[in-house]
C-alpha atoms as a PDB file:
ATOM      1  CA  UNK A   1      -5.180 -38.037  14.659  1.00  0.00           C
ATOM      2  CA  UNK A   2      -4.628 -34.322  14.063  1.00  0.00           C
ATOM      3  CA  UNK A   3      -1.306 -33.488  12.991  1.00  0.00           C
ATOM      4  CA  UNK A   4       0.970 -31.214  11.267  1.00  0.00           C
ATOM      5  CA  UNK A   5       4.048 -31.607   9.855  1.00  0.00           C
ATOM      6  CA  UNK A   6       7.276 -28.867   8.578  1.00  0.00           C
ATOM      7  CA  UNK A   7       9.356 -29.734   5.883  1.00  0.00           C
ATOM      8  CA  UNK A   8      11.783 -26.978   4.243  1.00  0.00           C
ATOM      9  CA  UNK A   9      14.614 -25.809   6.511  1.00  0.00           C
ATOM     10  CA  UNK A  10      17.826 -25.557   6.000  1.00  0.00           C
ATOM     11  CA  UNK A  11      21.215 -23.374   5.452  1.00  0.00           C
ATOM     12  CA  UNK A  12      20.981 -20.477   3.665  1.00  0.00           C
ATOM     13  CA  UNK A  13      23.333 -17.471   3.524  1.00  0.00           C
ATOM     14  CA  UNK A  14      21.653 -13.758   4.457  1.00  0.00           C
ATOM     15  CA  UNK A  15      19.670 -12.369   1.819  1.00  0.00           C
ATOM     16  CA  UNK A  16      18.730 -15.540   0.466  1.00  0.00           C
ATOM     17  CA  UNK A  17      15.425 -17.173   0.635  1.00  0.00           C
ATOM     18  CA  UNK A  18      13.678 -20.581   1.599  1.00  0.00           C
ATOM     19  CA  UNK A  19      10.353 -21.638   1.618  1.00  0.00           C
ATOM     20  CA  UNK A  20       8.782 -23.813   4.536  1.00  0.00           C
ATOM     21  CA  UNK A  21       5.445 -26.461   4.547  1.00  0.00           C
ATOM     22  CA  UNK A  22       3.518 -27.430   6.770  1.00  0.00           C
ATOM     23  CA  UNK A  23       1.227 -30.566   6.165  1.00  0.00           C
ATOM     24  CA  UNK A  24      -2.129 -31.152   7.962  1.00  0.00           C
ATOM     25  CA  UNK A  25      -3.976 -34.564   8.547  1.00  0.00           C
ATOM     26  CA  UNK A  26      -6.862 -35.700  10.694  1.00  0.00           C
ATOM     27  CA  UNK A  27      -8.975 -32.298  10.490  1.00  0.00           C
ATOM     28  CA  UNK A  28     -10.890 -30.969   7.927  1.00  0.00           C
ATOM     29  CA  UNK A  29      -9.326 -27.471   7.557  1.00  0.00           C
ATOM     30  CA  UNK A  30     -12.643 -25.485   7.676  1.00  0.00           C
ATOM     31  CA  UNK A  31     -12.526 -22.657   9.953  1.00  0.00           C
ATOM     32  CA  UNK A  32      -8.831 -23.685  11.428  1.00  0.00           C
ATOM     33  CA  UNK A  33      -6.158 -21.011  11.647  1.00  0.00           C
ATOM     34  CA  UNK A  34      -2.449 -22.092  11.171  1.00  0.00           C
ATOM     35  CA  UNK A  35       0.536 -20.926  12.094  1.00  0.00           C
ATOM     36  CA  UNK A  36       4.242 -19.976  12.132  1.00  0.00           C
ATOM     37  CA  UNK A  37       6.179 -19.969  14.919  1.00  0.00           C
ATOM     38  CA  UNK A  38       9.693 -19.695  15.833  1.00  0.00           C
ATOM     39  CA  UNK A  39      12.264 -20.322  18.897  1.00  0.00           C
ATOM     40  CA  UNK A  40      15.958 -19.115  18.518  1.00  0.00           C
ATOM     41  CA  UNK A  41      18.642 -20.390  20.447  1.00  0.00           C
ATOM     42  CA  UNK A  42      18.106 -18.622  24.735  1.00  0.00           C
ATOM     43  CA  UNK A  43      14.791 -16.936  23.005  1.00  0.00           C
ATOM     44  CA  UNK A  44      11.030 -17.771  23.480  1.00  0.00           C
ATOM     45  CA  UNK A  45       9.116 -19.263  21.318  1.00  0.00           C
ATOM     46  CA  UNK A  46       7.236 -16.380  18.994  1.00  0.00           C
ATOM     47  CA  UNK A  47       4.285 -16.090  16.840  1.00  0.00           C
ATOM     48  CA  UNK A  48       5.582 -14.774  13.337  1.00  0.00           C
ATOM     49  CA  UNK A  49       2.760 -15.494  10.817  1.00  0.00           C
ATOM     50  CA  UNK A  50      -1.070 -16.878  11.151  1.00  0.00           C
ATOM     51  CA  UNK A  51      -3.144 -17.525   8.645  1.00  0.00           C
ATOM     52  CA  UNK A  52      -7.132 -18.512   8.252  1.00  0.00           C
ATOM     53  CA  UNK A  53      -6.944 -21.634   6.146  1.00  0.00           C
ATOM     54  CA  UNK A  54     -10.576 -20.848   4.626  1.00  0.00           C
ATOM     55  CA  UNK A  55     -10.257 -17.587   3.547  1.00  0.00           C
ATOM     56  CA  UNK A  56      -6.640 -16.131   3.502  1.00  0.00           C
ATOM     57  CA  UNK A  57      -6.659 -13.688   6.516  1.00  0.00           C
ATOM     58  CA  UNK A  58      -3.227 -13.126   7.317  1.00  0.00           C
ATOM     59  CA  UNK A  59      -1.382 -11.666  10.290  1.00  0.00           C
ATOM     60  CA  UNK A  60       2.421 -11.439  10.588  1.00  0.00           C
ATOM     61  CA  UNK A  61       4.888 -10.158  13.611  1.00  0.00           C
ATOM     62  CA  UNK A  62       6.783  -6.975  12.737  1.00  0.00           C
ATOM     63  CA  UNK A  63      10.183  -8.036  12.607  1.00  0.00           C
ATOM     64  CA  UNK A  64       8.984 -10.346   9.244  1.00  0.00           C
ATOM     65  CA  UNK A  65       6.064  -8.262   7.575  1.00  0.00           C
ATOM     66  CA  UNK A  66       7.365  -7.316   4.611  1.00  0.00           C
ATOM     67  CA  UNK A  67      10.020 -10.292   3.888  1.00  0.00           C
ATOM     68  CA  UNK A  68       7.910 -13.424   4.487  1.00  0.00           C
ATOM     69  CA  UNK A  69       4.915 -14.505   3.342  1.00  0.00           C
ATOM     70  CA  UNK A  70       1.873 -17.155   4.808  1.00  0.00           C
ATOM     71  CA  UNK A  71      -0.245 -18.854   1.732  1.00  0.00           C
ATOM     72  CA  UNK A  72      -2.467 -22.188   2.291  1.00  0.00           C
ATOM     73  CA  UNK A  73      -2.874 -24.246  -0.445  1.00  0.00           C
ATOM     74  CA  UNK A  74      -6.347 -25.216   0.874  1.00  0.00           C
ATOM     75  CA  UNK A  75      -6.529 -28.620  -1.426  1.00  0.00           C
ATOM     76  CA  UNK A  76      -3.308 -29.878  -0.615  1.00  0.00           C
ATOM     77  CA  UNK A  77      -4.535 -28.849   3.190  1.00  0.00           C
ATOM     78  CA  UNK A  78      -0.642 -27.382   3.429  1.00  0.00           C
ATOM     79  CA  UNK A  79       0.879 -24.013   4.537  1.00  0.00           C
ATOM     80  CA  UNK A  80       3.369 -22.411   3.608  1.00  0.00           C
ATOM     81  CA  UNK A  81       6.173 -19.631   4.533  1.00  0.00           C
ATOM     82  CA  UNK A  82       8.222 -18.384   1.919  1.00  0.00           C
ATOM     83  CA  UNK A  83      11.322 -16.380   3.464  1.00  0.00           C
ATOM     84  CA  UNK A  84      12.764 -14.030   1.610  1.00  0.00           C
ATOM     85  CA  UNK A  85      15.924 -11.544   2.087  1.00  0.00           C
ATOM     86  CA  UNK A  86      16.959 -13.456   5.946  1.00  0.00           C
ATOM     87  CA  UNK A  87      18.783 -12.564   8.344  1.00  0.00           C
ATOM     88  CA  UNK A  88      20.917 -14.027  10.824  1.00  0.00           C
ATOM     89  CA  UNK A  89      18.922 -13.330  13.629  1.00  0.00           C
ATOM     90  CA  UNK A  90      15.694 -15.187  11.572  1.00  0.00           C
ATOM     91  CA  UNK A  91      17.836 -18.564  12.676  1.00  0.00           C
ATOM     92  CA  UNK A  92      15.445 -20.394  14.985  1.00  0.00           C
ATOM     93  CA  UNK A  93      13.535 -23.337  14.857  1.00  0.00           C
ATOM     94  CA  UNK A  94      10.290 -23.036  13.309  1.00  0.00           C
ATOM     95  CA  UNK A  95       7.109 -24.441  14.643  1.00  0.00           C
ATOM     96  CA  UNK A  96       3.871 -24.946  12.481  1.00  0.00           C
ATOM     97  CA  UNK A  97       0.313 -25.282  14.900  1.00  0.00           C
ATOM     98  CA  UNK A  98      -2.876 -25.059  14.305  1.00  0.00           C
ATOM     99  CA  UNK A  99      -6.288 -24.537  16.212  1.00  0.00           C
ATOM    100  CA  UNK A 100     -10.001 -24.038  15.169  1.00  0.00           C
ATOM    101  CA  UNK A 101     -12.234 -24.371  14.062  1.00  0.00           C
ATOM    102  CA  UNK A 102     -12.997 -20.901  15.493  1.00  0.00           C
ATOM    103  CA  UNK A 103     -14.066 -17.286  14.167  1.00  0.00           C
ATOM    104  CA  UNK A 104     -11.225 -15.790  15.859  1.00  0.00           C
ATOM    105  CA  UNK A 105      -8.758 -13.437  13.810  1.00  0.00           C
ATOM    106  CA  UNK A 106      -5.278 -14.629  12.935  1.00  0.00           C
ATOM    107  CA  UNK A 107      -3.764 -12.455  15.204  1.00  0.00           C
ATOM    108  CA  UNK A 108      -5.342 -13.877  17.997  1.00  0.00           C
ATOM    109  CA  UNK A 109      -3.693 -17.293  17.410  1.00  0.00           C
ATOM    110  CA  UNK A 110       0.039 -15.372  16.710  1.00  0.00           C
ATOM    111  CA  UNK A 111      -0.009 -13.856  19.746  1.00  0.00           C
ATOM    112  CA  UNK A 112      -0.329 -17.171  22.372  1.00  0.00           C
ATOM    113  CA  UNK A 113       1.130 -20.150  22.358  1.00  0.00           C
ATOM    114  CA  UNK A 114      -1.664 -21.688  24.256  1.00  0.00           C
ATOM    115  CA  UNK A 115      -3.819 -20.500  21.319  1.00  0.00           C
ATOM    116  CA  UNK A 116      -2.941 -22.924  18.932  1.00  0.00           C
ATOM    117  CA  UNK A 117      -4.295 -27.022  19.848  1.00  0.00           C
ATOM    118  CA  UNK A 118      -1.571 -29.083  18.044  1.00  0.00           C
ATOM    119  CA  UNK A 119       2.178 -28.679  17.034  1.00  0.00           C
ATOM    120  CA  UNK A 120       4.626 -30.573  14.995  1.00  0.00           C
ATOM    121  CA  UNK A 121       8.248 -30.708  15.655  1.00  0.00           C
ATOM    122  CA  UNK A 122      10.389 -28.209  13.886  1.00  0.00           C
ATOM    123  CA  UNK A 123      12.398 -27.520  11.316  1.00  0.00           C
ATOM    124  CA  UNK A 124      15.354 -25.838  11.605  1.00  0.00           C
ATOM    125  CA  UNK A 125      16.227 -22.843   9.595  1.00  0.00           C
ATOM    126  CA  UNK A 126      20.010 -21.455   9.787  1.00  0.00           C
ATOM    127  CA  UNK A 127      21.018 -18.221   8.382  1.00  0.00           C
ATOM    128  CA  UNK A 128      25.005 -17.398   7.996  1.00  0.00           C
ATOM    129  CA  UNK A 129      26.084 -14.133   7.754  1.00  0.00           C
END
């Protein structure tokens, strides 16, 4: 069974930083695409960072480029999202998915939820001001 699974949220005051894993089982990881995404409280769920897991290709949203950043560990099949200088308004759940395998870019998967195939269930991330 495909899955993926967050660990790594918490309560962290602004400016301070947390990093986020995602775990995938049941697919090989050639040629998927993973992702970040998020869902704050009244908001829709958002794309924020995609990665290729084979060869690095990153994309990340705007409000995040710059602060966060996507790596795959591609032998420990896991992703992660280090978070650095947050925000209150980065306080959301946050979703990992993935899809593939595929050619597509990363930005491709970011920018649809119905891109990505499978989802896990959140972790939450809470930033006080």
């Amino acid at each position: 069974e495909e899955r993926v699974v967050e660990s790594g949220g918490g309560l962290v005051q602004a400016g301070g930083s947390l990093r986020l894993s995602c775990a995938a089982s049941g697919f090989t990881f050639d040629g998927f695409t993973i992702g970040w995404f998020r869902q704050a409280p009244g908001k829709e769920r958002e794309g924020i960072a995609c990665i290729s897991a084979n060869d690095g290709r990153a994309y990340y949203r705007g409000s995040v480029k710059g602060r966060f950043t996507i790596s795959s560990d591609y032998g420990k099949k896991t992703i992660y999202l280090e978070m650095n200088n947050l925000k209150p308004e980065d306080t959301a759940v946050y979703y990992c998915a993935a899809d593939g395998p595929s050619l597509a870019d990363p930005n491709y998967y970011c920018a649809g939820l119905s891109h990505m195939d499978f989802w896990g269930e959140g972790t939450l991330v809470t930033v006080s001001s």
